[in-house]
C-alpha atoms as a PDB file:
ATOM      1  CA  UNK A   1      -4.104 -13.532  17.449  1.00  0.00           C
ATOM      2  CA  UNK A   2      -6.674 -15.087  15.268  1.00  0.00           C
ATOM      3  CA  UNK A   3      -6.503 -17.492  12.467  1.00  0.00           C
ATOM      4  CA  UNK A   4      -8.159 -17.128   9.078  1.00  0.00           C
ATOM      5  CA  UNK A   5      -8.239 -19.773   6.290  1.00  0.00           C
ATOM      6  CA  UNK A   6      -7.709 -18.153   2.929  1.00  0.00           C
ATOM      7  CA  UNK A   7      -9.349 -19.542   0.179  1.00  0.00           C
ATOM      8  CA  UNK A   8      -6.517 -22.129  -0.697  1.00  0.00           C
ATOM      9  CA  UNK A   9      -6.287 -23.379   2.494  1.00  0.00           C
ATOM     10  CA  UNK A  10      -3.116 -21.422   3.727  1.00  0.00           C
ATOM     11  CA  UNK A  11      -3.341 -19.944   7.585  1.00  0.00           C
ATOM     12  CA  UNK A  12      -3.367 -16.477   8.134  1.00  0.00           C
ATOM     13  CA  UNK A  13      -2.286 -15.050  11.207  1.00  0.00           C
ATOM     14  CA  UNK A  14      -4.714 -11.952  12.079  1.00  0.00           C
ATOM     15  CA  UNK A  15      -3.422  -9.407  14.848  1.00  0.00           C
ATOM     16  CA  UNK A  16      -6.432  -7.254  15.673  1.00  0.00           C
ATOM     17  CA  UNK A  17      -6.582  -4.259  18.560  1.00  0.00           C
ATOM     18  CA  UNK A  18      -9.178  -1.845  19.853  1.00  0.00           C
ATOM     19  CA  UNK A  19     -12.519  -1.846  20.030  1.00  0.00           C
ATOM     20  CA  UNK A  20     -15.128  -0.123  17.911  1.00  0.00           C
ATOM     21  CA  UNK A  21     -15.976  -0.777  14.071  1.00  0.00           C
ATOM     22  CA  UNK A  22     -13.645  -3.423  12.273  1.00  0.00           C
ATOM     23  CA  UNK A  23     -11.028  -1.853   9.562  1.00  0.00           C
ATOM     24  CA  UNK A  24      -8.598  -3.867   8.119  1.00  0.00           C
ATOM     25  CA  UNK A  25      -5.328  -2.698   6.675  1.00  0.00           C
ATOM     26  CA  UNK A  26      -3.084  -4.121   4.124  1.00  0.00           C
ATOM     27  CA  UNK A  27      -0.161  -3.133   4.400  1.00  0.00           C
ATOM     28  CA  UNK A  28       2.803  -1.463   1.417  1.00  0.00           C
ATOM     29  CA  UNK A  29       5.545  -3.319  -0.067  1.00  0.00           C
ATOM     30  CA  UNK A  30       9.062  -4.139   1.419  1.00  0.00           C
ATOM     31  CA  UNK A  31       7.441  -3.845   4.722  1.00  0.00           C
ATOM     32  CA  UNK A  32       5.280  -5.980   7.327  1.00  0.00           C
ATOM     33  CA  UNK A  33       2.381  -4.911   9.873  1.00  0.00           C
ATOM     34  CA  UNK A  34       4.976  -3.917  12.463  1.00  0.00           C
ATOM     35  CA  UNK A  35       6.060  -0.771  10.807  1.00  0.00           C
ATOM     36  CA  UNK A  36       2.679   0.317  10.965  1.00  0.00           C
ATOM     37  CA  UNK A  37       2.145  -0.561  14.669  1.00  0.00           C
ATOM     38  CA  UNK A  38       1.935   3.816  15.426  1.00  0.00           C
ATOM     39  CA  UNK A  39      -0.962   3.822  12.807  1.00  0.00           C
ATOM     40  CA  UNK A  40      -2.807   0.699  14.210  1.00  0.00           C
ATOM     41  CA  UNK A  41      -2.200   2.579  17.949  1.00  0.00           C
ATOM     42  CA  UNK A  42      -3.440   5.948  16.771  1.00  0.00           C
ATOM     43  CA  UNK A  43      -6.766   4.002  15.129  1.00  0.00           C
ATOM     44  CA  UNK A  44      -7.354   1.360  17.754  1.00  0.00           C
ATOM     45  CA  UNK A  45      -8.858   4.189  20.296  1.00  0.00           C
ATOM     46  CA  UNK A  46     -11.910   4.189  18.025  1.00  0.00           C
ATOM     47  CA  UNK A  47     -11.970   1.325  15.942  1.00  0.00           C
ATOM     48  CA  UNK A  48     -10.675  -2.343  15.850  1.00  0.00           C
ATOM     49  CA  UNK A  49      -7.794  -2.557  13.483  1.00  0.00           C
ATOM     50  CA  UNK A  50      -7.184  -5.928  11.947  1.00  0.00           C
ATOM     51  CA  UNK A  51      -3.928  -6.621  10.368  1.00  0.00           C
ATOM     52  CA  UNK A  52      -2.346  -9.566   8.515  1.00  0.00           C
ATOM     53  CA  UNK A  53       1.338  -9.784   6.706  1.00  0.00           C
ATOM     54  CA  UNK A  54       0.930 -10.194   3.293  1.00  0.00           C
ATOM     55  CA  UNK A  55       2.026 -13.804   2.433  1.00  0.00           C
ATOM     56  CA  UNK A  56       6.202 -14.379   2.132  1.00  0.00           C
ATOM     57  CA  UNK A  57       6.463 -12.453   5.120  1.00  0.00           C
ATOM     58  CA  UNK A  58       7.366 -13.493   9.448  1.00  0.00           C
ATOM     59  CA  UNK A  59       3.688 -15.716  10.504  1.00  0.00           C
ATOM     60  CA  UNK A  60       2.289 -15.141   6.636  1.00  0.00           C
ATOM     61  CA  UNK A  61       2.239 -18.397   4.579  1.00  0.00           C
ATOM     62  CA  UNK A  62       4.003 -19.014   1.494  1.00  0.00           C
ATOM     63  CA  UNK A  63       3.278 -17.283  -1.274  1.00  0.00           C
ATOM     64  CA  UNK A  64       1.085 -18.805  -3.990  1.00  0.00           C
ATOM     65  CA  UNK A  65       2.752 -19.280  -7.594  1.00  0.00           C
ATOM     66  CA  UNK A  66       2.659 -18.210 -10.409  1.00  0.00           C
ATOM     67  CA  UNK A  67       2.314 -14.849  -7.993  1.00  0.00           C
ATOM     68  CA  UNK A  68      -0.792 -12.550  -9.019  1.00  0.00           C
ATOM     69  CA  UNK A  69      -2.873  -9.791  -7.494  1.00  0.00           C
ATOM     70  CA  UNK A  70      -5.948 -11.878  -7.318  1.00  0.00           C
ATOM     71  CA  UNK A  71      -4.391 -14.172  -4.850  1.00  0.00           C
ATOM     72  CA  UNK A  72      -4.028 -10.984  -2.627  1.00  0.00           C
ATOM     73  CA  UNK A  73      -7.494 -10.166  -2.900  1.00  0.00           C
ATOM     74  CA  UNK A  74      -8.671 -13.617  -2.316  1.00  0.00           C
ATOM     75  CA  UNK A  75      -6.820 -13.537   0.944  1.00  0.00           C
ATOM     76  CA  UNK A  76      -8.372  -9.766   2.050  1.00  0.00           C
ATOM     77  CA  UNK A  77     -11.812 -11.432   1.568  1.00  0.00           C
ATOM     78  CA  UNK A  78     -11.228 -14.223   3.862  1.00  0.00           C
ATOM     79  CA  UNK A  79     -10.148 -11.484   6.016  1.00  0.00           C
ATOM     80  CA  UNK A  80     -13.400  -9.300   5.043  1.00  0.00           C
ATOM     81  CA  UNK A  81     -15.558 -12.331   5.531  1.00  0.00           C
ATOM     82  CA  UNK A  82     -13.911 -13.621   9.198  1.00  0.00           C
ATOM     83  CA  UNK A  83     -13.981 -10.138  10.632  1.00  0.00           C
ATOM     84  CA  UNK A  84     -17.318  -8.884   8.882  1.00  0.00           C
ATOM     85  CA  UNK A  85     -15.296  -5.953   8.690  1.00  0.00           C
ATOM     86  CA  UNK A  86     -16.215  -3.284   5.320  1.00  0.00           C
ATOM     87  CA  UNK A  87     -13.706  -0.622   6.030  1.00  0.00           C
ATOM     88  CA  UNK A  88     -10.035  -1.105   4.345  1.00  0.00           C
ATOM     89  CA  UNK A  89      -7.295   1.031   4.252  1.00  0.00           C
ATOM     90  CA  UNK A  90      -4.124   0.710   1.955  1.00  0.00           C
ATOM     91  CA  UNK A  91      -0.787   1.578   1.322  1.00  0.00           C
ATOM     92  CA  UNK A  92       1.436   1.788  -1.449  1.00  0.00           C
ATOM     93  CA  UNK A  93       0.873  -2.003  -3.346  1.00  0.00           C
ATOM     94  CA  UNK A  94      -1.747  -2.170  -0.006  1.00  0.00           C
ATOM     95  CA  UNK A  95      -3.255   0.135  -1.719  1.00  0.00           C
ATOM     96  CA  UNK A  96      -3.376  -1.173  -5.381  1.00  0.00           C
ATOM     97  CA  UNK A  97      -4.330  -4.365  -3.670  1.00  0.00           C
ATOM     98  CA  UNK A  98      -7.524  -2.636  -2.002  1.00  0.00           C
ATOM     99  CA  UNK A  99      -8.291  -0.679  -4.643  1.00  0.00           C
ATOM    100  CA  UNK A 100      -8.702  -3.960  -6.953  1.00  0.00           C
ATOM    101  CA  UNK A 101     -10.615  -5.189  -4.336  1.00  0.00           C
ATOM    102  CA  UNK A 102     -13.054  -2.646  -3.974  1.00  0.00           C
ATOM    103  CA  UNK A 103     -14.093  -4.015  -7.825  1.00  0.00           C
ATOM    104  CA  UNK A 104     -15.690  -7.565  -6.263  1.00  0.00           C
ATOM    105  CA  UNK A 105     -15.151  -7.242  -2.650  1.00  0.00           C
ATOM    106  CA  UNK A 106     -18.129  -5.840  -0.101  1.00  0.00           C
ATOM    107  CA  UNK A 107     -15.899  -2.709   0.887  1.00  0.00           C
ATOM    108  CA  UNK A 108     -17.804  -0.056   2.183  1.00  0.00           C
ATOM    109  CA  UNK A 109     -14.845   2.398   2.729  1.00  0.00           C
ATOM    110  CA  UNK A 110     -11.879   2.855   1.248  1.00  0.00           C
ATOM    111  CA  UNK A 111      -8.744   4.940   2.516  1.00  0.00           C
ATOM    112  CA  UNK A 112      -5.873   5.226   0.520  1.00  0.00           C
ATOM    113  CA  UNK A 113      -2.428   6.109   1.053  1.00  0.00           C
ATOM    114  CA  UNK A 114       0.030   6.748  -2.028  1.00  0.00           C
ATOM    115  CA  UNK A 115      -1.918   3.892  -3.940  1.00  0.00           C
ATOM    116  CA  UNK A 116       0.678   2.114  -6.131  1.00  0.00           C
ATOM    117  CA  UNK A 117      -0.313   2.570  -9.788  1.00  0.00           C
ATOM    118  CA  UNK A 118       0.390   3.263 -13.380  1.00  0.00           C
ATOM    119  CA  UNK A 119      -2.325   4.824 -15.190  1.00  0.00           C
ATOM    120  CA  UNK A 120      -1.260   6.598 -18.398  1.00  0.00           C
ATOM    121  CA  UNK A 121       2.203   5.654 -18.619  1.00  0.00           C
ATOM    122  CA  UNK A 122       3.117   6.707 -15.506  1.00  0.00           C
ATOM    123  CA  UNK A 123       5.802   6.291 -13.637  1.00  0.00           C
ATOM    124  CA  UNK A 124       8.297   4.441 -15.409  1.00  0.00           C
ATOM    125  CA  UNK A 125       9.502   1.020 -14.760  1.00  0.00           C
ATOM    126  CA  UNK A 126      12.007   0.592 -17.080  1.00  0.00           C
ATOM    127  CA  UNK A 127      14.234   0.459 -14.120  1.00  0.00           C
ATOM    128  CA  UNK A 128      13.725  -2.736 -12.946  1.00  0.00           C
ATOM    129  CA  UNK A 129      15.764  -4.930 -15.612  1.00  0.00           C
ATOM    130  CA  UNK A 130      18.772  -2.958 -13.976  1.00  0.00           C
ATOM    131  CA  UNK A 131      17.552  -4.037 -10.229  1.00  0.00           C
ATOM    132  CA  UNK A 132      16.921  -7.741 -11.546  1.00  0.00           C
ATOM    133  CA  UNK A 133      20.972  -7.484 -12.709  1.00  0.00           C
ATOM    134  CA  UNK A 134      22.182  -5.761  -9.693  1.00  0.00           C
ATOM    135  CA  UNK A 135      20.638  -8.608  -7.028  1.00  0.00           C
ATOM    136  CA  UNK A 136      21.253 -11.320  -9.746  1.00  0.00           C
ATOM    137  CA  UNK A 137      24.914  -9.983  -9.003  1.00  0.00           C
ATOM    138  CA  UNK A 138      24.174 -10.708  -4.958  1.00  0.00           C
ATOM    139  CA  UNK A 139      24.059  -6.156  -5.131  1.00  0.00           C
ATOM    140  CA  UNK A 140      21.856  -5.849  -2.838  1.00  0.00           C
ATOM    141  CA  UNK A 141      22.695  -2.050  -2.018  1.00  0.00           C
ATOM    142  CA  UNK A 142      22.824  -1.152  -5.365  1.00  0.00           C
ATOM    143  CA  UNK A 143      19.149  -2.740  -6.188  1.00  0.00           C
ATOM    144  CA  UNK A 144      17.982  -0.844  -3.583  1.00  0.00           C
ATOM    145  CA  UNK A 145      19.376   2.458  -4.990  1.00  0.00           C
ATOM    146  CA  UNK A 146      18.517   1.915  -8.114  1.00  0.00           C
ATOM    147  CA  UNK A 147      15.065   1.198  -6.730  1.00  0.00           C
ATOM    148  CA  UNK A 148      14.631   4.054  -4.586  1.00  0.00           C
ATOM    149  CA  UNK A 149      15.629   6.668  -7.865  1.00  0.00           C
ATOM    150  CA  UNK A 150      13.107   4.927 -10.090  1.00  0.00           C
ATOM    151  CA  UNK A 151      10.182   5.307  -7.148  1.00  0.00           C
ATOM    152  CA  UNK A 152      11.201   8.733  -5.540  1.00  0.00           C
ATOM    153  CA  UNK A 153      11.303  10.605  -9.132  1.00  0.00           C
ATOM    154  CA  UNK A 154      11.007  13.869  -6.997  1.00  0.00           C
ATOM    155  CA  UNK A 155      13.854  13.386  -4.630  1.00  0.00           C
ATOM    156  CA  UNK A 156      17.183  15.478  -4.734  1.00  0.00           C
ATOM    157  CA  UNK A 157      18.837  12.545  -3.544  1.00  0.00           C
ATOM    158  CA  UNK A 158      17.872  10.384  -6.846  1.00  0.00           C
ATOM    159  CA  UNK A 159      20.276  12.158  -8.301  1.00  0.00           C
ATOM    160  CA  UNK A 160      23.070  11.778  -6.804  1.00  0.00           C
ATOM    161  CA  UNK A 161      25.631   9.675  -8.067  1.00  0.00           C
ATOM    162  CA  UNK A 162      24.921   5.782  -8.026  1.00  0.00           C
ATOM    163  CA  UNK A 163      27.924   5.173  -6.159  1.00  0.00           C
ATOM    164  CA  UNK A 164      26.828   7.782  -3.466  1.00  0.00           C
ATOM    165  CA  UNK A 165      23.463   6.200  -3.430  1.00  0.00           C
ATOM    166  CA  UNK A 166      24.254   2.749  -3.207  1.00  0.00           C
ATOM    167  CA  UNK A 167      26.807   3.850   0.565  1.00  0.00           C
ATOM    168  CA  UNK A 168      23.533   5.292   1.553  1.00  0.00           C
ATOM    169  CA  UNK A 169      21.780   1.995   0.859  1.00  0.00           C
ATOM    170  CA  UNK A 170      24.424   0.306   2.206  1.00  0.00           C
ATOM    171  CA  UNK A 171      24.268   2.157   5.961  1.00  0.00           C
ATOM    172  CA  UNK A 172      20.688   1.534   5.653  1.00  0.00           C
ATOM    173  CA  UNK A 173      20.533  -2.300   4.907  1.00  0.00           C
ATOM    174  CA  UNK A 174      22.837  -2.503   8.382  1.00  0.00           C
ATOM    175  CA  UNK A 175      19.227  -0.955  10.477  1.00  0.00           C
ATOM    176  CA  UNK A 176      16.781  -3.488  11.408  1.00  0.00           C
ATOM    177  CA  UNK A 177      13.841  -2.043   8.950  1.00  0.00           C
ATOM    178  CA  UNK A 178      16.336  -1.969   6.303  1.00  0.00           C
ATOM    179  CA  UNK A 179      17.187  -5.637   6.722  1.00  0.00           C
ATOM    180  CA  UNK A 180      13.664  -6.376   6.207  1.00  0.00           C
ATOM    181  CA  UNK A 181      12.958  -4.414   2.978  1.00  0.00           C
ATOM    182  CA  UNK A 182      16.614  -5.957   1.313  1.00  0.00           C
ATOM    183  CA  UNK A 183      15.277  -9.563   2.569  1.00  0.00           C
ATOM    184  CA  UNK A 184      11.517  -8.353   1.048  1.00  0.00           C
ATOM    185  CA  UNK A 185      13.176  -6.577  -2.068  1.00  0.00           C
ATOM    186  CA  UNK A 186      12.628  -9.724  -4.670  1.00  0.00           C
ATOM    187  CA  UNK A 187       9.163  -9.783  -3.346  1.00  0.00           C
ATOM    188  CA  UNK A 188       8.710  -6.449  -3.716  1.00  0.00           C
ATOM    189  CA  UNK A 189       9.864  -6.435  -7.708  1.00  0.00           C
ATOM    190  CA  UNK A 190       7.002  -9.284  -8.105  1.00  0.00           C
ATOM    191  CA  UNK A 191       4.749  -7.211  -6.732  1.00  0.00           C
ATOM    192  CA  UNK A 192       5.685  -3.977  -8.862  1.00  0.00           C
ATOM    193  CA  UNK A 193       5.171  -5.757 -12.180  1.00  0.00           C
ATOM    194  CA  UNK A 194       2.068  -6.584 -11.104  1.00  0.00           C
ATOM    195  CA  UNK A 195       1.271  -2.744 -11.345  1.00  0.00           C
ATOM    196  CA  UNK A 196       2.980  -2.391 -14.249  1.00  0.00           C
ATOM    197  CA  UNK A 197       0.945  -5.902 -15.929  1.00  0.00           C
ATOM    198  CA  UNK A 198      -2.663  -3.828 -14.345  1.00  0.00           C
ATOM    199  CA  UNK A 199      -1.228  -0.261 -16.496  1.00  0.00           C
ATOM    200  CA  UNK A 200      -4.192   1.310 -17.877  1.00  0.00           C
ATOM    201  CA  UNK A 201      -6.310   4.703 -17.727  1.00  0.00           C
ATOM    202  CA  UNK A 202      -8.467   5.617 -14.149  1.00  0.00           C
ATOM    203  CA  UNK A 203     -11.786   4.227 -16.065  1.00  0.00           C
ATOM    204  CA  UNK A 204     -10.662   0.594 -15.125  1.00  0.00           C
ATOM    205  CA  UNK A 205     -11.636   1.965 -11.413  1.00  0.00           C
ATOM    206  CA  UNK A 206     -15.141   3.504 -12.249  1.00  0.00           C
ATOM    207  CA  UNK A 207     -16.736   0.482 -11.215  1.00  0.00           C
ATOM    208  CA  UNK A 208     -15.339   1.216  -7.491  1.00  0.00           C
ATOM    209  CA  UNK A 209     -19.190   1.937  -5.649  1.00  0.00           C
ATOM    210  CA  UNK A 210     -17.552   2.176  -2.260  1.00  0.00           C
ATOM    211  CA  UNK A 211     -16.643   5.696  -0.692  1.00  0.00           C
ATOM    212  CA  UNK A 212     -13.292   6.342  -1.052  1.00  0.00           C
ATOM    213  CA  UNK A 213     -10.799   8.155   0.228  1.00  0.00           C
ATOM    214  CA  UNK A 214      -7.373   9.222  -2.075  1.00  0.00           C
ATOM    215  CA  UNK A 215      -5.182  10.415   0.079  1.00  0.00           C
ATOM    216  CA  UNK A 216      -1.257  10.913  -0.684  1.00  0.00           C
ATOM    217  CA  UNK A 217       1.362  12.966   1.064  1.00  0.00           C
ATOM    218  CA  UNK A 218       2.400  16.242  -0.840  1.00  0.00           C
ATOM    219  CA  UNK A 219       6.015  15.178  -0.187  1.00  0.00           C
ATOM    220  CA  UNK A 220       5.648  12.267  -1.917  1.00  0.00           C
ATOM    221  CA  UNK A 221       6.423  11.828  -5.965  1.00  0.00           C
ATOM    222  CA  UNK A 222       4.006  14.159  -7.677  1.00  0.00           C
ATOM    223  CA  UNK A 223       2.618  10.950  -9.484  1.00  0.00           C
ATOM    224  CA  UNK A 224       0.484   9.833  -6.563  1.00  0.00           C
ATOM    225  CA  UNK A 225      -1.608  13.110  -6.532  1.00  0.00           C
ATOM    226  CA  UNK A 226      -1.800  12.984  -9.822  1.00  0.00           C
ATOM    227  CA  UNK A 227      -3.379   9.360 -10.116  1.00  0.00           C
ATOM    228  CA  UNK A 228      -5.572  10.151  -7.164  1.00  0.00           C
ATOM    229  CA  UNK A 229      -7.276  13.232  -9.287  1.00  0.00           C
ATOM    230  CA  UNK A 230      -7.449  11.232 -12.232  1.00  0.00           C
ATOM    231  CA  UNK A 231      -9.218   8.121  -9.943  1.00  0.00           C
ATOM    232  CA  UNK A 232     -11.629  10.741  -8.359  1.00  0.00           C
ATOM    233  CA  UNK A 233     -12.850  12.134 -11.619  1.00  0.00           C
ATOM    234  CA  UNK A 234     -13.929   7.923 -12.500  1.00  0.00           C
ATOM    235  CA  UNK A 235     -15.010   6.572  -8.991  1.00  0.00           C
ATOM    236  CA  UNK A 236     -18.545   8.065  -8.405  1.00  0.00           C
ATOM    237  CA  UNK A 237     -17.735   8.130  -4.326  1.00  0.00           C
ATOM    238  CA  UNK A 238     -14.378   9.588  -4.093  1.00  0.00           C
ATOM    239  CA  UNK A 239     -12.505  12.464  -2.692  1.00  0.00           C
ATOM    240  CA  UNK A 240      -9.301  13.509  -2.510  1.00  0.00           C
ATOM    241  CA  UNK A 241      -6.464  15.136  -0.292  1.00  0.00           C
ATOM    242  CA  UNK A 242      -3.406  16.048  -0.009  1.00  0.00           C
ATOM    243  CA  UNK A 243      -1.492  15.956   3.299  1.00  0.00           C
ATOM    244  CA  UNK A 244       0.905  18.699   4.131  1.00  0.00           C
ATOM    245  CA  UNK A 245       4.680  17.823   4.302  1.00  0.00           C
ATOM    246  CA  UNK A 246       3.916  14.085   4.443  1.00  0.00           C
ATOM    247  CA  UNK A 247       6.281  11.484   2.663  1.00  0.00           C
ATOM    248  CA  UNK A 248       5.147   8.368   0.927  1.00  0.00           C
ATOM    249  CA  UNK A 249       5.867   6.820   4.570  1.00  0.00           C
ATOM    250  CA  UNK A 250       4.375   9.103   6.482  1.00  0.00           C
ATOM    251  CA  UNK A 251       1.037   6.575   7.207  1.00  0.00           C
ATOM    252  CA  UNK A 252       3.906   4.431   9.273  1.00  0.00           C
ATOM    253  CA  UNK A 253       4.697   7.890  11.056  1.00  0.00           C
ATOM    254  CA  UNK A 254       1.045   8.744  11.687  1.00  0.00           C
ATOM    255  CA  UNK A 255       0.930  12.020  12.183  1.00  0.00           C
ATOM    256  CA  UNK A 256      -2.336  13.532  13.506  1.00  0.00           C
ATOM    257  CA  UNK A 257      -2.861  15.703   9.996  1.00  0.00           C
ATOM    258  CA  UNK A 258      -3.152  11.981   8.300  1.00  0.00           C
ATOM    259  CA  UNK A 259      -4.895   9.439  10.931  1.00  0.00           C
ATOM    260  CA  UNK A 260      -7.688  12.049  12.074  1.00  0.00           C
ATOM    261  CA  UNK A 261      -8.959  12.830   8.668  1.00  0.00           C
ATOM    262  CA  UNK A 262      -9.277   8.717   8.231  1.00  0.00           C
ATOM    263  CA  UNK A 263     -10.897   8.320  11.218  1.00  0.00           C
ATOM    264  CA  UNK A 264     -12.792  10.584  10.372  1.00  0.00           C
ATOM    265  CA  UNK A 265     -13.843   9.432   7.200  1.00  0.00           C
ATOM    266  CA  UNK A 266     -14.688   5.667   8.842  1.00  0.00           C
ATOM    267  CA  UNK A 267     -16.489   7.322  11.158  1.00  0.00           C
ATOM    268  CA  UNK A 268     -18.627   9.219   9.021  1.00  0.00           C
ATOM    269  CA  UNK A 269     -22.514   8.244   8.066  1.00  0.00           C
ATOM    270  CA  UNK A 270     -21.907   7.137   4.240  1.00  0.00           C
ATOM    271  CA  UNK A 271     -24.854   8.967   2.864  1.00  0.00           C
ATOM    272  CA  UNK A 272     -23.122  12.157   4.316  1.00  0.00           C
ATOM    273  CA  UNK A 273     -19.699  11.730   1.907  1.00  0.00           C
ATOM    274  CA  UNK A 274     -19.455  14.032  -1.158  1.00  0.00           C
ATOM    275  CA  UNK A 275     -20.350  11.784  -4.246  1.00  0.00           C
ATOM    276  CA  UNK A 276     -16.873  13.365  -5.991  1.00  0.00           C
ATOM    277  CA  UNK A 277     -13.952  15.582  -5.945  1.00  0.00           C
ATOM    278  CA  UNK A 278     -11.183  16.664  -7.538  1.00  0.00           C
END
């Protein structure tokens, strides 16, 4: 493990494995760099994977207030800078994160998985003043339900009664990963208004010059592929796809349909990308 000094001072703890050329990930929301250890594996046989928790999480530092996007960007480009590393791939609010980056950051390539946005009024997060009440109530379960409805639009299971949801929630806050994401879940509500303050149309993005990879799992909520076609039309460099039976965690699972394709695309010569896709 490595230390980096972000540009406020604060130590980062970098965790970096394999050998090859540098990528860095930034990880989703709710979650650390361990539940991504299969992807970093899976990666690390061709290229050295550099990973850092987000700050508020196990070795990250503090948090800097009042909380903003920008502060997550500074710290990526003390990460860019230490590792001289111009590949990043994102997940979820990782990838929202990256993707702001890519507008002032030397990234080179971008992969993204299920990047966390609202562009044209979509989705809706008028849900959240009910998940501020539940945990202001010490409902933890509940927030989480009410959470996972208002993210997983698609889902059979978001709508189900509340009351069944929240037991479900409830089983799943006694496993260790669900622990994690309860403890991570007023972190995680920060972080979501952050996409919601950033709303807009795909043009903000058109000022992305890396190449960039949209990728989002065709079981996840329709709204990823959706802002992926919109963000490939905009981004000059971009292409799109959709993975087959893959769920908005499925870049934790790693399955081979998802991490070749990405190494793939890292591996590639960038003059040999398509310029755009749809």
């Amino acid at each position: 493990m490595e230390r980096v000094t972000a540009p406020d001072g604060a130590s980062i703890a970098l965790h970096s494995a394999g050998t090859g050329p540098g990528v860095v990930l930034v990880h989703g929301g709710g979650v650390t760099i361990e539940e991504y250890r299969r992807l970093i594996a899976r990666l690390s046989g061709r290229f050295t994977v550099h990973a850092y928790n987000r700050r508020g999480r196990l070795d990250a530092p503090a948090r800097r207030e009042p909380y903003s996007v920008e502060h997550e960007i500074d710290d990526l480009g003390a990460v860019l800078e230490h590792t001289g590393a111009r590949n990043v791939i994102g997940h979820s609010y990782g990838g929202f994160v990256a993707l702001r980056a890519a507008l002032r950051l030397p990234i080179e390539r971008l992969a993204l998985y299920d990047a966390a946005l609202r562009i044209d009024g979509t989705p809706d997060g008028t849900y959240l003043e009910h998940v501020d009440e539940a945990l202001r109530a010490g409902k933890t379960a509940r927030a989480m339900a009410i959470v996972a409805a208002g993210v997983n639009t698609h889902s059979a299971v978001s709508r189900l009664p509340l009351s069944v949801r929240t037991a479900i929630c409830r089983a799943f806050l006694r496993t260790p990963i669900g622990r994690r994401m309860g403890e991570l879940l007023p972190m995680t509500l920060f972080e979501t208004r952050q996409v919601l303050a950033h709303e807009g149309s795909a043009d903000a993005y058109a000022g992305v010059t890396a190449d960039v990879l949209l990728a989002c799992g065709a079981s996840a909520p329709g709204y990823f592929e959706e802002h992926h076609t919109k963000l490939a039309h905009v981004i000059p460099r971009a292409r799109t796809m959709v993975v087959p039976g893959a769920r908005h965690d499925a870049i934790a699972i790693a399955p081979a349909r998802l991490v070749d394709p990405i190494a793939e695309f890292f591996a590639a010569p960038l003059t040999t990308l398509p310029t755009t896709s749809a």
